[in-house]
C-alpha atoms as a PDB file:
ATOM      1  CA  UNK A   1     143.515 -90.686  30.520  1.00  0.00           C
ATOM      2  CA  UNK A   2     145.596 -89.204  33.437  1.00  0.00           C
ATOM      3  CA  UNK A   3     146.559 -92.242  35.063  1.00  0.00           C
ATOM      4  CA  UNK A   4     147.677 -93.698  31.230  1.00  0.00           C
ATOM      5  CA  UNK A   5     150.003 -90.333  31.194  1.00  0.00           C
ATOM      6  CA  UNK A   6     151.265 -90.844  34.554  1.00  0.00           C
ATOM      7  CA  UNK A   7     152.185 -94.339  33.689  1.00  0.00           C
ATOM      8  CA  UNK A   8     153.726 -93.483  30.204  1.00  0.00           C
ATOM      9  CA  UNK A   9     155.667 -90.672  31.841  1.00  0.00           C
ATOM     10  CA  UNK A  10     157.054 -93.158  34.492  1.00  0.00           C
ATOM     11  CA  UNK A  11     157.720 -95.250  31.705  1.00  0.00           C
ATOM     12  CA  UNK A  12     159.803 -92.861  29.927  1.00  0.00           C
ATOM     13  CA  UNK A  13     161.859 -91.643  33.608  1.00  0.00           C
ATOM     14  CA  UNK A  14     162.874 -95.631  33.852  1.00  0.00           C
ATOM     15  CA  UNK A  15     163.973 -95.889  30.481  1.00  0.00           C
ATOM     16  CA  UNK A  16     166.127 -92.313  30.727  1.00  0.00           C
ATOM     17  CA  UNK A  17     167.765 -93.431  34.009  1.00  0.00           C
ATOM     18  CA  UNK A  18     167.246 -97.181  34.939  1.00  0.00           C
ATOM     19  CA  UNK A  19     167.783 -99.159  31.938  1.00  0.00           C
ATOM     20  CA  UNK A  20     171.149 -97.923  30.874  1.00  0.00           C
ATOM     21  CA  UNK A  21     172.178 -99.674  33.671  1.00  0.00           C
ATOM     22  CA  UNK A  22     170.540-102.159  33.792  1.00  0.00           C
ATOM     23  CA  UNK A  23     170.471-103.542  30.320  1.00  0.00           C
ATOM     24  CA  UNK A  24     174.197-102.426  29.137  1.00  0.00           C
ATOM     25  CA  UNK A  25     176.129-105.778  27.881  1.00  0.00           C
ATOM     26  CA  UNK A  26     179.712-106.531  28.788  1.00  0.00           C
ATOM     27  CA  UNK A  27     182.287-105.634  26.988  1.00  0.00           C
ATOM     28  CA  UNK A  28     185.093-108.345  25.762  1.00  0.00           C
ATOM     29  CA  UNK A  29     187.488-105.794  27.401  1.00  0.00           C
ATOM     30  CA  UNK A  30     187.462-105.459  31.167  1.00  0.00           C
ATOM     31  CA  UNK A  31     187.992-102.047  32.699  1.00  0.00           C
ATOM     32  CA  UNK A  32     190.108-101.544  36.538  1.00  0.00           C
ATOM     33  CA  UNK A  33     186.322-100.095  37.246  1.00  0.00           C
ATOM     34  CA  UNK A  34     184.238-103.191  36.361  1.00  0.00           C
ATOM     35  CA  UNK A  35     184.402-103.702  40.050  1.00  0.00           C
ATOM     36  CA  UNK A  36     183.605-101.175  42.391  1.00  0.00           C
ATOM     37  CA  UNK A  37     187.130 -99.828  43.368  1.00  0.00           C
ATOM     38  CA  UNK A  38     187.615 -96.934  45.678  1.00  0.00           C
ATOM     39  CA  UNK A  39     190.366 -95.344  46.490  1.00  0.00           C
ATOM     40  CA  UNK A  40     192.193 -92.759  49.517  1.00  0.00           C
ATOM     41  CA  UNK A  41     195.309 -91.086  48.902  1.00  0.00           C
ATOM     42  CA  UNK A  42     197.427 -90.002  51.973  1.00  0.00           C
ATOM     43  CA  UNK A  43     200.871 -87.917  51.377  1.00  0.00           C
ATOM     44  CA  UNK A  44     203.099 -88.879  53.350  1.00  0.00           C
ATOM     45  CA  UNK A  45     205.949 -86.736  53.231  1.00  0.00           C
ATOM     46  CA  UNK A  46     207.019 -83.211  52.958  1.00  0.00           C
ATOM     47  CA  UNK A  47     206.016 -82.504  49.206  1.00  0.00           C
ATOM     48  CA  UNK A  48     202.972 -80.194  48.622  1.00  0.00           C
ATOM     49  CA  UNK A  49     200.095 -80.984  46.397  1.00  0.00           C
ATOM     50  CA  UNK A  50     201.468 -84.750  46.159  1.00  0.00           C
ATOM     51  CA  UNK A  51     198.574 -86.332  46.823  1.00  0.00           C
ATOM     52  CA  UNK A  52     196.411 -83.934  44.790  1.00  0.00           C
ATOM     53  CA  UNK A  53     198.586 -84.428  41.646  1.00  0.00           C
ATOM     54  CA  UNK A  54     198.163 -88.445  42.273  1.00  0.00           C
ATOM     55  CA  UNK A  55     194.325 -88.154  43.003  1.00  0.00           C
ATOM     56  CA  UNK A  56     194.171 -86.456  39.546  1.00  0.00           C
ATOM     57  CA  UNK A  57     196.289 -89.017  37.451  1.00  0.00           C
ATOM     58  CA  UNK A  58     194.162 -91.888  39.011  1.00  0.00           C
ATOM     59  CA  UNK A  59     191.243 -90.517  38.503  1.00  0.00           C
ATOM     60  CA  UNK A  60     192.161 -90.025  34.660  1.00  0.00           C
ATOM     61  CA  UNK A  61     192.788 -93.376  34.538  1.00  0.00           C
ATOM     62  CA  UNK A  62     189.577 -94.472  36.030  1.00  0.00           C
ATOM     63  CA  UNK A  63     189.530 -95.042  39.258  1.00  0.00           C
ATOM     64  CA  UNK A  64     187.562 -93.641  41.599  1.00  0.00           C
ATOM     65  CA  UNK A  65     189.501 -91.619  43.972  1.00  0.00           C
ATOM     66  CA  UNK A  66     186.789 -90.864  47.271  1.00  0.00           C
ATOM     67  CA  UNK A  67     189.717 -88.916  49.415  1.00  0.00           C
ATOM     68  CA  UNK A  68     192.712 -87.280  49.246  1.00  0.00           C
ATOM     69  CA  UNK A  69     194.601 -85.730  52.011  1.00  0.00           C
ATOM     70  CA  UNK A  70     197.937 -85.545  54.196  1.00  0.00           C
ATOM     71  CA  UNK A  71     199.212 -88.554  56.121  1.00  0.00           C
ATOM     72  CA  UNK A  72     199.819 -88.322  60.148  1.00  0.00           C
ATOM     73  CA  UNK A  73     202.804 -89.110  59.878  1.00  0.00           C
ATOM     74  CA  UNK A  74     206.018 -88.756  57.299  1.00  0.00           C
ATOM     75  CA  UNK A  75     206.682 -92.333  55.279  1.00  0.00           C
ATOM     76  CA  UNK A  76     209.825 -92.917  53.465  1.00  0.00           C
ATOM     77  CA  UNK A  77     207.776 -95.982  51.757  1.00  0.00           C
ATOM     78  CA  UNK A  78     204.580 -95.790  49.422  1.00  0.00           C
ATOM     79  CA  UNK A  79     202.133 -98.255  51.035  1.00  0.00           C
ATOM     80  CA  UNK A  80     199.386 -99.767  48.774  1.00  0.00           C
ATOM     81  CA  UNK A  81     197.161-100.725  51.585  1.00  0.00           C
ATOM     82  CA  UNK A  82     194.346-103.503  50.307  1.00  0.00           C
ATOM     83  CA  UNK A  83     191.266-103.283  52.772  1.00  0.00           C
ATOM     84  CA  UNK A  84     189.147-106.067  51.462  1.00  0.00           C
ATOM     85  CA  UNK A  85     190.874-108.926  49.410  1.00  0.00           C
ATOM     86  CA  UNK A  86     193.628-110.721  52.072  1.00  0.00           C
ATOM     87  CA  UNK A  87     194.265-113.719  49.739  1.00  0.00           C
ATOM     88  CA  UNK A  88     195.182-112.201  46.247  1.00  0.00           C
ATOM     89  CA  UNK A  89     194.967-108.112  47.673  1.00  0.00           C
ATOM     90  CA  UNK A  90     193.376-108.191  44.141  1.00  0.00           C
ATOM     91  CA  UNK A  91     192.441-104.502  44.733  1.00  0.00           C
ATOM     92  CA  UNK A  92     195.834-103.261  45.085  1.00  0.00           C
ATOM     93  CA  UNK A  93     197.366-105.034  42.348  1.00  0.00           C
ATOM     94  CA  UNK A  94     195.272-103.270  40.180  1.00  0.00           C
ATOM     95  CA  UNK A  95     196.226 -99.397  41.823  1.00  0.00           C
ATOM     96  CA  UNK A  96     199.746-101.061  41.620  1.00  0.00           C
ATOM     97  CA  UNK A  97     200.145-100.854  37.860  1.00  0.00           C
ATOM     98  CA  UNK A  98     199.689 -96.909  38.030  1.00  0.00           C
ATOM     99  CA  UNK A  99     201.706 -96.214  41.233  1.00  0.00           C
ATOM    100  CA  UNK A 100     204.580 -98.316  42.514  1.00  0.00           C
ATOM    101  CA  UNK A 101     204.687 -99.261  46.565  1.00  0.00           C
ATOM    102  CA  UNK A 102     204.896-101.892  48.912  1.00  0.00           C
ATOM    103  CA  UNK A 103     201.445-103.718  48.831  1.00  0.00           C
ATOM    104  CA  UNK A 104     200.160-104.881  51.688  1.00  0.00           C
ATOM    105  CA  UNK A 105     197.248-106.109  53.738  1.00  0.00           C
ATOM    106  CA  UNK A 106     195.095-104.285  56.317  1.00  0.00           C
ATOM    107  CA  UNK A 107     191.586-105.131  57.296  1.00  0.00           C
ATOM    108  CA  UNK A 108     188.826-102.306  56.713  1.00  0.00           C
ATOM    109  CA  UNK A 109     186.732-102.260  60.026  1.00  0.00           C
ATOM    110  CA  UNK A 110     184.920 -98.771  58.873  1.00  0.00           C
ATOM    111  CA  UNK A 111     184.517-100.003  55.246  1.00  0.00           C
ATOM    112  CA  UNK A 112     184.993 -96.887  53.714  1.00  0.00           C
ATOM    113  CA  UNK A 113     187.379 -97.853  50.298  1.00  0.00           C
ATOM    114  CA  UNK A 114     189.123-100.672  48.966  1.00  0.00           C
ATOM    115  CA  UNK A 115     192.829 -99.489  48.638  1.00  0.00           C
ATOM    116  CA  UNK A 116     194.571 -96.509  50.638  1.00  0.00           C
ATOM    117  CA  UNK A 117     197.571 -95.372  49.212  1.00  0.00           C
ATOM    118  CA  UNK A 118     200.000 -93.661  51.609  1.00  0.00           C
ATOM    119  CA  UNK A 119     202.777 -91.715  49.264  1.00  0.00           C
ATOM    120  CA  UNK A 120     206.299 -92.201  50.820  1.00  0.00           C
ATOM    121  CA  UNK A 121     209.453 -90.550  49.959  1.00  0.00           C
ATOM    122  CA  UNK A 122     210.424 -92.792  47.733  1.00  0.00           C
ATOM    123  CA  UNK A 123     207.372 -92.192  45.367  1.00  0.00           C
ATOM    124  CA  UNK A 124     208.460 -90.634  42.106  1.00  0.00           C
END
């Protein structure tokens, strides 16, 4: 009687937690996050909060934004850096429709996101 509890409890966890991922269909629509897209944002010039206030307007449009932060060094061009896709830089294409820059390609040694996007002077 236990062990049938147990195993209906387990059940019941799985079912909460697993299956919605598991079992959820696609959707005729895709979304930027149907892939796994993650994100850095680097400010790279003089403006406070810049890359906060970009962080938050990505993020509201769904992409997941893993680090936000100041730049080493002052930019006077936004870089959209794509760290995975060097053929079609897929990755940035699809950060480029919510914040204009100069896409480009840089390999990801550390593999830590897909896109970096270093805020330049020019970024409005």
């Amino acid at each position: 009687m236990l062990r049938l509890m147990w195993v209906s409890l387990m059940f019941v966890f799985l079912a909460i937690t697993v299956a919605p991922f598991v079992f959820r269909g696609k959707s005729s629509g895709e979304s930027i996050t149907d892939q796994r897209l993650d994100v850095i944002v680097l400010n790279g010039t003089r403006r406070n909060r810049l890359a906060y206030s970009v962080t938050r307007y990505l993020r509201s449009k769904g992409i997941d934004v893993l680090y936000y932060g100041n730049a080493d060094t002052l930019y006077a061009q936004t870089l959209i850096i794509d760290r995975r896709d060097s053929v079609n830089l897929t990755n940035a294409k699809k950060v480029a429709r919510y914040v204009k820059g100069k896409i480009i390609y840089m390999p990801d040694t550390d593999n830590i996101a897909s896109v970096y996007i270093i805020l330049g002077n020019d970024y409005r």
